[in-house]
PDB file of N, CA and C in Angstrom:
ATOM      1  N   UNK A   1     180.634  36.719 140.505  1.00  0.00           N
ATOM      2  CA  UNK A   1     180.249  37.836 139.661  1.00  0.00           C
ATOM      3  C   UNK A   1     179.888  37.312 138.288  1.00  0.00           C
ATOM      4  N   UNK A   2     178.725  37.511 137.665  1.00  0.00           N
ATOM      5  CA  UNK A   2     178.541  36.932 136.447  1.00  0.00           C
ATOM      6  C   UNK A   2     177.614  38.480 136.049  1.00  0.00           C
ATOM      7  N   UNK A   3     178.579  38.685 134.493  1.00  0.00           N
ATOM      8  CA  UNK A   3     178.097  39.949 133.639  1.00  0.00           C
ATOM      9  C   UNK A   3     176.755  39.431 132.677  1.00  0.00           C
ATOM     10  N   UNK A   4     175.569  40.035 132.823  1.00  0.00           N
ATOM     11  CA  UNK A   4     175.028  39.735 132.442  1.00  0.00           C
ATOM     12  C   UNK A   4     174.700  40.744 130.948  1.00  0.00           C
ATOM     13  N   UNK A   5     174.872  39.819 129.994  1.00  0.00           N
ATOM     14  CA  UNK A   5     174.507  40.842 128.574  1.00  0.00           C
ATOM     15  C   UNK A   5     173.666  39.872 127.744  1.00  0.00           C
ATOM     16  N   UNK A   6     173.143  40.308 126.780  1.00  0.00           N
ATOM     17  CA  UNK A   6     172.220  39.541 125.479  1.00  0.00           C
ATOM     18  C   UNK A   6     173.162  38.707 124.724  1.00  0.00           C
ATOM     19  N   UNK A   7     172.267  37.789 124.356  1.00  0.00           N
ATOM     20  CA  UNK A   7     173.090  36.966 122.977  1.00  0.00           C
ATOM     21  C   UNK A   7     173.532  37.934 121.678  1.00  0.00           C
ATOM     22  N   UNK A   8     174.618  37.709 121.524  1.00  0.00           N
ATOM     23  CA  UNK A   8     175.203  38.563 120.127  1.00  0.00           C
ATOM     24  C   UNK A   8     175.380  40.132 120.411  1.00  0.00           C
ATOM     25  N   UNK A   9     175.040  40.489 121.824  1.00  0.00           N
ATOM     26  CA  UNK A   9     175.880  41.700 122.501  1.00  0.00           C
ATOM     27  C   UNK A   9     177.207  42.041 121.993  1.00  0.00           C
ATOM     28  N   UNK A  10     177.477  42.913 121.336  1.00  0.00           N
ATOM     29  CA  UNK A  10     178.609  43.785 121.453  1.00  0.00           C
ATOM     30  C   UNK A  10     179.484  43.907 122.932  1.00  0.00           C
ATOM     31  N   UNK A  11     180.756  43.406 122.969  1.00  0.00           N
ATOM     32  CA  UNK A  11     181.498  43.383 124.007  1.00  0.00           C
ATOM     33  C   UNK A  11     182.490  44.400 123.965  1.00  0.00           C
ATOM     34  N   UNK A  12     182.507  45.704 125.001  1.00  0.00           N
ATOM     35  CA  UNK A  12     182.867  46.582 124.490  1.00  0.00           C
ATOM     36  C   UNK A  12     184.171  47.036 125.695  1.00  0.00           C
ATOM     37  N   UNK A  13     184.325  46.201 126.484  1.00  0.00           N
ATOM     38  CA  UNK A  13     185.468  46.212 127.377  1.00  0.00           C
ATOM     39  C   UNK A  13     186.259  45.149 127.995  1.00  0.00           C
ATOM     40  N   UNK A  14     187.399  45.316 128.911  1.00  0.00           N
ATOM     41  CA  UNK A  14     188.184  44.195 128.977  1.00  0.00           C
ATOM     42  C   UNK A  14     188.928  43.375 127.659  1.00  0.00           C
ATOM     43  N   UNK A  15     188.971  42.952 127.010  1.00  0.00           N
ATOM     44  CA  UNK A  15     189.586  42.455 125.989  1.00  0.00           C
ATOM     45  C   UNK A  15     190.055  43.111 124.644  1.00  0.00           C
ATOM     46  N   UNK A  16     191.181  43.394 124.499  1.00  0.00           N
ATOM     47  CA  UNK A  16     191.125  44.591 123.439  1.00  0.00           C
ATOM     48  C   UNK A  16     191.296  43.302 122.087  1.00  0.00           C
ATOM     49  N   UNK A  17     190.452  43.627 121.076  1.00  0.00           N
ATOM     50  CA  UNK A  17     189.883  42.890 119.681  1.00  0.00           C
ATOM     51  C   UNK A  17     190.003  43.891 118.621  1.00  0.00           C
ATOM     52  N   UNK A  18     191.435  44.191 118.311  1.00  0.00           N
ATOM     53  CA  UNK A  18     191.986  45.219 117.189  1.00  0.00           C
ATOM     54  C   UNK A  18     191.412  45.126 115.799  1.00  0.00           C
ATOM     55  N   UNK A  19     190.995  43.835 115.417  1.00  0.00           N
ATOM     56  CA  UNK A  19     190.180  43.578 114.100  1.00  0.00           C
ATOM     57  C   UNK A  19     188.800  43.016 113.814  1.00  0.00           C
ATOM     58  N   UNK A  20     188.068  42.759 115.113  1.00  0.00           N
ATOM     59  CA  UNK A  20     187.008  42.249 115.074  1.00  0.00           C
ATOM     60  C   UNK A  20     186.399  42.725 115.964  1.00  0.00           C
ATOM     61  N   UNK A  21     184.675  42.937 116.120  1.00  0.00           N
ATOM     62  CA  UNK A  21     184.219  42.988 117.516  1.00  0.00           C
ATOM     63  C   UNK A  21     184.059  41.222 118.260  1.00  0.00           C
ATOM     64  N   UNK A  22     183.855  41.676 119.366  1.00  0.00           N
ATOM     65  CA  UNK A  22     183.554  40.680 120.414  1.00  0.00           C
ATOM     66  C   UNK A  22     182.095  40.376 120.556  1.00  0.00           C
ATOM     67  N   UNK A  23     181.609  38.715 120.902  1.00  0.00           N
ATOM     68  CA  UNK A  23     180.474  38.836 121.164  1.00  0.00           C
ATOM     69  C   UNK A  23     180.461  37.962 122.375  1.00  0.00           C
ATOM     70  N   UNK A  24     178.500  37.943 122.634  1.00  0.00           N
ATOM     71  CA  UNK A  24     178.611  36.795 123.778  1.00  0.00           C
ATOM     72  C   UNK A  24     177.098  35.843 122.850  1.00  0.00           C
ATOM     73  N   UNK A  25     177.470  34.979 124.137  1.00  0.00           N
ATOM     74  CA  UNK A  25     176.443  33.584 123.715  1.00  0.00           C
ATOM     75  C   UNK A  25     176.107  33.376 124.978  1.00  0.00           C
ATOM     76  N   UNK A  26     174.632  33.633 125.678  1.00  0.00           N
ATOM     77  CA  UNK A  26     174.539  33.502 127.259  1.00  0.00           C
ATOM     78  C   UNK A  26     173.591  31.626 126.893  1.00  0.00           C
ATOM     79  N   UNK A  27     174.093  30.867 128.024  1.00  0.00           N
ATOM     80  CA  UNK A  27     172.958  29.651 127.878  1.00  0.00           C
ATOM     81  C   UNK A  27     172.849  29.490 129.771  1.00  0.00           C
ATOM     82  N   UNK A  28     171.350  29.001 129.787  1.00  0.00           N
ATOM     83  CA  UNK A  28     171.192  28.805 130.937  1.00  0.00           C
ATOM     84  C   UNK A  28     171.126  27.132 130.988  1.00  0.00           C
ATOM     85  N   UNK A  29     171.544  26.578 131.931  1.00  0.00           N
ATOM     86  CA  UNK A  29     171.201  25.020 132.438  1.00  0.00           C
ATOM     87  C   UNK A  29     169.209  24.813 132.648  1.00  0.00           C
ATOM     88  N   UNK A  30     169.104  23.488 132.177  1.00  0.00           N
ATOM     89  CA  UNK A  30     168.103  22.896 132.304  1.00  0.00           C
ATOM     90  C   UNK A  30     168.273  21.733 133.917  1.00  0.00           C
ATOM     91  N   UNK A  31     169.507  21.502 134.137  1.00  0.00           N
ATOM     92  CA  UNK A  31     169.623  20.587 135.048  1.00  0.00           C
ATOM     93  C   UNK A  31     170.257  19.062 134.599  1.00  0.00           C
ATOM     94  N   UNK A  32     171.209  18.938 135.206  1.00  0.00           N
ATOM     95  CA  UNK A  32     172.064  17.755 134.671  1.00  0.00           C
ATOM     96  C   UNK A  32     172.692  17.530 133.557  1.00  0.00           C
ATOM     97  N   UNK A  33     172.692  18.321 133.079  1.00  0.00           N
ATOM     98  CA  UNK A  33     173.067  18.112 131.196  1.00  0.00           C
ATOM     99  C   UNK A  33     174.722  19.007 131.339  1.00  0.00           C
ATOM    100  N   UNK A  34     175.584  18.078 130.538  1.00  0.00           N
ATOM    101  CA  UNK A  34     177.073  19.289 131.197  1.00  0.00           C
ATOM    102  C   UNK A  34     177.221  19.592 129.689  1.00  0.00           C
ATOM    103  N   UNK A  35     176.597  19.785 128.749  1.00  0.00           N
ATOM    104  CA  UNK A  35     177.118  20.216 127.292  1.00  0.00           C
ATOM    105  C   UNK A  35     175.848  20.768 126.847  1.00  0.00           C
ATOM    106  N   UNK A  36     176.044  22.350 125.372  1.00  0.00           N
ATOM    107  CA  UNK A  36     175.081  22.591 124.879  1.00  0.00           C
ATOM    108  C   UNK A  36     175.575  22.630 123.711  1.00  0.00           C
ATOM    109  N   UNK A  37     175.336  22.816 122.574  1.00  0.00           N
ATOM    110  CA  UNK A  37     175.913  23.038 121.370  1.00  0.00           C
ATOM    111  C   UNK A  37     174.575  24.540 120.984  1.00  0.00           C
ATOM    112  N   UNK A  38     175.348  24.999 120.027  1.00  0.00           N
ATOM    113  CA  UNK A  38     174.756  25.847 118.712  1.00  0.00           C
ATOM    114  C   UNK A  38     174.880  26.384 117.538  1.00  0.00           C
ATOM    115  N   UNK A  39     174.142  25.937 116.955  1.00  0.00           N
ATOM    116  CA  UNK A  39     175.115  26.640 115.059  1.00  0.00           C
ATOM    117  C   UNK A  39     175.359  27.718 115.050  1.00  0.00           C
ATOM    118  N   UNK A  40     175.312  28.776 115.886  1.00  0.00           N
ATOM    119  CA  UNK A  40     175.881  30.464 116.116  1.00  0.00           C
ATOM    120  C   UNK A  40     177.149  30.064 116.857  1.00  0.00           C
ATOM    121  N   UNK A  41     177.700  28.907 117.027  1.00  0.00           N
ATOM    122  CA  UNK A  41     178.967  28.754 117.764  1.00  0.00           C
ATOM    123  C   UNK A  41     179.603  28.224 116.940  1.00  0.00           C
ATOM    124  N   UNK A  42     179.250  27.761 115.844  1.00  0.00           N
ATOM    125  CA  UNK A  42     180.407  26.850 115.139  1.00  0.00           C
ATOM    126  C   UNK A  42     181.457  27.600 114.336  1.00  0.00           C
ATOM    127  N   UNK A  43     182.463  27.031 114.253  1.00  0.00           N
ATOM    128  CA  UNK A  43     183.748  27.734 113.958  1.00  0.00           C
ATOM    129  C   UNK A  43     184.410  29.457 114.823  1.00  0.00           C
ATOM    130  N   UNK A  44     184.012  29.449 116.242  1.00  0.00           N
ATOM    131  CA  UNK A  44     183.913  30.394 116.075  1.00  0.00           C
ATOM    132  C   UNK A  44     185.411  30.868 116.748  1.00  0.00           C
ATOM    133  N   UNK A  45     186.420  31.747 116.742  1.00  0.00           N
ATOM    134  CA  UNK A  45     187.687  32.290 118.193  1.00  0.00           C
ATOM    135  C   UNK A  45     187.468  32.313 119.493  1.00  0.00           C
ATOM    136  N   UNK A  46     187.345  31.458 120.095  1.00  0.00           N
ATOM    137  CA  UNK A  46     186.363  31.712 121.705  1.00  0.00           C
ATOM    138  C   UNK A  46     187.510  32.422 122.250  1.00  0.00           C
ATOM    139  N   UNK A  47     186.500  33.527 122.995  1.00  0.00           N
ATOM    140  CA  UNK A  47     188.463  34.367 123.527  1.00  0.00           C
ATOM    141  C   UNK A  47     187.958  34.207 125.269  1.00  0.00           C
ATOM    142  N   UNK A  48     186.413  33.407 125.936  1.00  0.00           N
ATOM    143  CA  UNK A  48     185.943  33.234 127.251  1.00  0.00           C
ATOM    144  C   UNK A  48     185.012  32.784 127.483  1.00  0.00           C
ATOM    145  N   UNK A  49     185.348  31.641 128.201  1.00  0.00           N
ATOM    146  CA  UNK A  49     184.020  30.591 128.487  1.00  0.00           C
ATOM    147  C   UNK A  49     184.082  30.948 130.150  1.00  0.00           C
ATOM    148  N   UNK A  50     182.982  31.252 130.569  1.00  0.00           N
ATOM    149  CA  UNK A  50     182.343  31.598 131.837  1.00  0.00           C
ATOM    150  C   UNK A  50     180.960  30.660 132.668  1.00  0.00           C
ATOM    151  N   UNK A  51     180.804  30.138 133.894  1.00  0.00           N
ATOM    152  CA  UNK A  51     180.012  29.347 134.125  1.00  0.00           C
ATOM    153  C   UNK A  51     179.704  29.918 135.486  1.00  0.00           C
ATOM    154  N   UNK A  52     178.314  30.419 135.695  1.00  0.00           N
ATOM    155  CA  UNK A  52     178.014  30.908 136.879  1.00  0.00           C
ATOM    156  C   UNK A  52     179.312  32.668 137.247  1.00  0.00           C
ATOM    157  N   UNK A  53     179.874  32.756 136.482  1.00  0.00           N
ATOM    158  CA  UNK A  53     180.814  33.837 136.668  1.00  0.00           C
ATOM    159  C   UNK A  53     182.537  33.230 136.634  1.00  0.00           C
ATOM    160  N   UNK A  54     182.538  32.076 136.559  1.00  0.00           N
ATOM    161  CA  UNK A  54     183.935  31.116 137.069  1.00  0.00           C
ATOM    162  C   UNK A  54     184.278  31.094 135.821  1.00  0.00           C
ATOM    163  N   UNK A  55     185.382  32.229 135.344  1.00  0.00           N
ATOM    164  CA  UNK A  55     186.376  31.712 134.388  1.00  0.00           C
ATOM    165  C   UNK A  55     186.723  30.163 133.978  1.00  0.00           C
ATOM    166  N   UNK A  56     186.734  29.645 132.690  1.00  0.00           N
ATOM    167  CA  UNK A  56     186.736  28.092 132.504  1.00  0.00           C
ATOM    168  C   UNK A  56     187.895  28.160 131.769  1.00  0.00           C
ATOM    169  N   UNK A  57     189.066  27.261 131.490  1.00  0.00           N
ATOM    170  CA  UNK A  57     189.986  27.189 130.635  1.00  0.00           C
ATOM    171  C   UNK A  57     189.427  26.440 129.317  1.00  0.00           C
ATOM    172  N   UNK A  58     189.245  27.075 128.388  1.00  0.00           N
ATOM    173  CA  UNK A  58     189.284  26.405 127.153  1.00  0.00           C
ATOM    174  C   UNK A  58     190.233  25.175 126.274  1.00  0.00           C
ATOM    175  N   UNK A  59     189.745  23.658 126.382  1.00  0.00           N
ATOM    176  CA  UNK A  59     190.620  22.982 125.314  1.00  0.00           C
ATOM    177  C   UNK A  59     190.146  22.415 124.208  1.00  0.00           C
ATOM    178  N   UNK A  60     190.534  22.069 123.590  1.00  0.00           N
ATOM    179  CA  UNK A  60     190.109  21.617 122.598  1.00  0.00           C
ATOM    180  C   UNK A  60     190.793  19.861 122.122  1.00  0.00           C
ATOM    181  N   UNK A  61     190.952  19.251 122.718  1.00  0.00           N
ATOM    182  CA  UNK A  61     190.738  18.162 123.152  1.00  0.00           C
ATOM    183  C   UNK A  61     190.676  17.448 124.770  1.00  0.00           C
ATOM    184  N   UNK A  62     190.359  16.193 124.645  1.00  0.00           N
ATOM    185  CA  UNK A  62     190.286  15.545 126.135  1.00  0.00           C
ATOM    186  C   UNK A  62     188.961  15.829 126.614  1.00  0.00           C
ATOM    187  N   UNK A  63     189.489  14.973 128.223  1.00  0.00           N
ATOM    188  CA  UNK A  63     188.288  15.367 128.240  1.00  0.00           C
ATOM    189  C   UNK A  63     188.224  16.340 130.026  1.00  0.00           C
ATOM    190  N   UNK A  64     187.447  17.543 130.173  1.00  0.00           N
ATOM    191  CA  UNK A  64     187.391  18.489 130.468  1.00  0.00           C
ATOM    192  C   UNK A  64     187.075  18.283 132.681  1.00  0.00           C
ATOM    193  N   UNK A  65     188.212  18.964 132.898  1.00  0.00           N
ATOM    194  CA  UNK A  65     188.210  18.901 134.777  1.00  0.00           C
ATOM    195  C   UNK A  65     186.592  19.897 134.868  1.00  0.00           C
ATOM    196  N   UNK A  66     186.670  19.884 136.182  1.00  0.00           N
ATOM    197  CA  UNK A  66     185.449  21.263 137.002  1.00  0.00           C
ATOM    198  C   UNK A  66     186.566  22.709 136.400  1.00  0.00           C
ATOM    199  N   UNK A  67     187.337  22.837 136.106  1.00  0.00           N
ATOM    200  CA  UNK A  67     187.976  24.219 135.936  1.00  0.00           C
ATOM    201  C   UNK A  67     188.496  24.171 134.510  1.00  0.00           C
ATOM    202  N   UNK A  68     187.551  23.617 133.500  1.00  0.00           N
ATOM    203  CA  UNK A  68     188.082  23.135 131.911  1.00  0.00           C
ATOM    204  C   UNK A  68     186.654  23.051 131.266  1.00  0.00           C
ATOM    205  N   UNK A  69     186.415  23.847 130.024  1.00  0.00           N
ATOM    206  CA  UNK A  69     185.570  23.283 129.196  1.00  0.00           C
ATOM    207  C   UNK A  69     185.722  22.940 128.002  1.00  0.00           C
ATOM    208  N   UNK A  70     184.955  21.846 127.224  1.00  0.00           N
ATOM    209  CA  UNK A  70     185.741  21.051 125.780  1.00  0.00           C
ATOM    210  C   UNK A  70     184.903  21.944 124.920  1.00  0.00           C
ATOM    211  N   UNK A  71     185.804  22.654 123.615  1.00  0.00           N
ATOM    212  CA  UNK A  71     185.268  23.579 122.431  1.00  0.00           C
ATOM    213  C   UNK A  71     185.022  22.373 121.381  1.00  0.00           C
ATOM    214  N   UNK A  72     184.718  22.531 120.805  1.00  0.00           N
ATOM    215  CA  UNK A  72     184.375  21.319 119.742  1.00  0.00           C
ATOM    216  C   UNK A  72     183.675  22.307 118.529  1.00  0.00           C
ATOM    217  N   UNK A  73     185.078  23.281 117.770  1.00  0.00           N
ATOM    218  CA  UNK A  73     184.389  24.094 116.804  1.00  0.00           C
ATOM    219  C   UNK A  73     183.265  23.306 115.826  1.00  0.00           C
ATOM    220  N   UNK A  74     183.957  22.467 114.751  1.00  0.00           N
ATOM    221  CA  UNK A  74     183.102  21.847 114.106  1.00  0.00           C
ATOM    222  C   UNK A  74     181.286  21.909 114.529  1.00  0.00           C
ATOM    223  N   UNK A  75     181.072  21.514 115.846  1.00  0.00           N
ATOM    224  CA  UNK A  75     179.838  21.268 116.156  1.00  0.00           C
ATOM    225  C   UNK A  75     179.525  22.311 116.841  1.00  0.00           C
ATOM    226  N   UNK A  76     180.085  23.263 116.974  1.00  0.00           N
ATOM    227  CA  UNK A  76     180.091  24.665 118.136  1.00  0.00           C
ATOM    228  C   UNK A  76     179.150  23.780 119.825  1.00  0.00           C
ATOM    229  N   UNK A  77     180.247  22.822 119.986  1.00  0.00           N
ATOM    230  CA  UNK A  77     179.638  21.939 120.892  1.00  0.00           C
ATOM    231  C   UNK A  77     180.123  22.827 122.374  1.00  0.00           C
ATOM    232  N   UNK A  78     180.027  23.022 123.216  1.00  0.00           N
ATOM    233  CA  UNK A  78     181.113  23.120 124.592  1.00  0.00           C
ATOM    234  C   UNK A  78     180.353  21.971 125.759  1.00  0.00           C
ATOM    235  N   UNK A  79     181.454  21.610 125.964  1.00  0.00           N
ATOM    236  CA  UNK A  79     181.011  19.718 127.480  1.00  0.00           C
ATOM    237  C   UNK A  79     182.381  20.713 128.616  1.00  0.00           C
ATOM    238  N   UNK A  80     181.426  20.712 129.499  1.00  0.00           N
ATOM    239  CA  UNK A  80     182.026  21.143 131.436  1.00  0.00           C
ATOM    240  C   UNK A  80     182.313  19.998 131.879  1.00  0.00           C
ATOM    241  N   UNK A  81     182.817  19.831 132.494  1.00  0.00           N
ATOM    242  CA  UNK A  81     183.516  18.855 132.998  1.00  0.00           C
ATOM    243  C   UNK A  81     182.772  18.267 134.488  1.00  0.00           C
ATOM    244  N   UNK A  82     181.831  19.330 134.999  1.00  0.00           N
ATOM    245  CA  UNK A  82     180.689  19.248 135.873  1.00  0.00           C
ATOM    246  C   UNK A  82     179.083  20.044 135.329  1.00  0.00           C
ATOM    247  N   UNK A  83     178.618  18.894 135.877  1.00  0.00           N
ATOM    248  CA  UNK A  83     176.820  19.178 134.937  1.00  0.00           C
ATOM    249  C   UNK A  83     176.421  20.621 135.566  1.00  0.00           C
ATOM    250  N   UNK A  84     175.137  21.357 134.598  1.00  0.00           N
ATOM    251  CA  UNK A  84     174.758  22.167 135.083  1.00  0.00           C
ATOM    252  C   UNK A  84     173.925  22.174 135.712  1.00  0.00           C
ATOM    253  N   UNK A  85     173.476  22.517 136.648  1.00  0.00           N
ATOM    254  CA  UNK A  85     172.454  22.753 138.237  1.00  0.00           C
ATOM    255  C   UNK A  85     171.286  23.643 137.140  1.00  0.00           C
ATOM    256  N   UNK A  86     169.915  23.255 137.464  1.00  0.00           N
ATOM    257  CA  UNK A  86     169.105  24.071 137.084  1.00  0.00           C
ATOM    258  C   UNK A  86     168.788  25.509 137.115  1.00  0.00           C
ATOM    259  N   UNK A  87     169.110  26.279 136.168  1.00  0.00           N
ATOM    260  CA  UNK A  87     168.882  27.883 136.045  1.00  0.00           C
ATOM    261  C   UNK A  87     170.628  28.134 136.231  1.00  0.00           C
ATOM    262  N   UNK A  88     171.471  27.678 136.146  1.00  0.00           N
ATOM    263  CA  UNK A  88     173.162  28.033 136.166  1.00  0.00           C
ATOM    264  C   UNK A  88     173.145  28.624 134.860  1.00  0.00           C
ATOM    265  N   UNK A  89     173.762  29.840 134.707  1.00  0.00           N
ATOM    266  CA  UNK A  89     174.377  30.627 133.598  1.00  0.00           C
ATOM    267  C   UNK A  89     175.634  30.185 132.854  1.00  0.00           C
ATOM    268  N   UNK A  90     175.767  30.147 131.836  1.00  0.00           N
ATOM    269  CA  UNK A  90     177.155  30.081 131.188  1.00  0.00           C
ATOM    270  C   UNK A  90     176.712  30.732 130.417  1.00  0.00           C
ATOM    271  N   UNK A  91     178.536  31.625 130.160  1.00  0.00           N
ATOM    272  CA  UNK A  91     178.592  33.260 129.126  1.00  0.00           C
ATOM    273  C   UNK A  91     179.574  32.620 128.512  1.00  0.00           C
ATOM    274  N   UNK A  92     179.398  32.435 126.936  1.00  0.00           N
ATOM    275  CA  UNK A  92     180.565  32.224 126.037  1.00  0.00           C
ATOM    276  C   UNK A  92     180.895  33.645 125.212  1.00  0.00           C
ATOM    277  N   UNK A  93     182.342  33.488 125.061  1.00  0.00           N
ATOM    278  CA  UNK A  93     182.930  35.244 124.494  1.00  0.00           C
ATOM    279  C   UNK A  93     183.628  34.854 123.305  1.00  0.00           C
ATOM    280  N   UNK A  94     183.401  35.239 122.508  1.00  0.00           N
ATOM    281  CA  UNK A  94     183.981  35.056 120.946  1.00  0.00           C
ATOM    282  C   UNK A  94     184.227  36.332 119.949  1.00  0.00           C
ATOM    283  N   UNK A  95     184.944  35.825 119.132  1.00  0.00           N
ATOM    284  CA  UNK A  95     185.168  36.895 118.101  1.00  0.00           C
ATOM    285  C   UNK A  95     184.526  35.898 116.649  1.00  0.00           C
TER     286      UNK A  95
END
């Protein structure tokens, strides 16, 4: 199951965000590449990193399994731990 919404969408269910709204960051794979970065990501609360619909655990160091992705606020970097297949979705969720 992968929710499909716009970049900088208003997230308006599932996660209750008492002082902030929620957003998303959709990126699609080019093929082989397991990291994207963007300056709309840097510094940001990631409250859900999503890949093809597959919940990812967020860390912030190390380095990242198939069921782990690396945040790297500074650079609003995120590295999967398996590359992306051409046209694969990843949904990042932030405040």
């Amino acid at each position: 199951l992968f929710v499909t919404m716009t970049d900088d969408q208003l997230v308006t269910g599932g996660i209750i965000t008492p002082t902030t709204p929620a957003y998303v960051f959709n990126y699609v794979g080019l093929g082989s590449e397991n990291f994207f970065q963007d300056n709309s990501l840097i510094n940001k609360t990631v409250i859900g990193a999503f890949k093809d619909g597959t919940s990812k655990e967020i860390i912030f160091v190390g380095l990242p399994d198939d069921g782990q992705v690396l945040y790297e606020p500074l650079l609003g970097k995120f590295t999967f731990g398996v590359e992306f297949a051409q046209g694969e979705k990843c949904q990042i969720q932030y405040i």
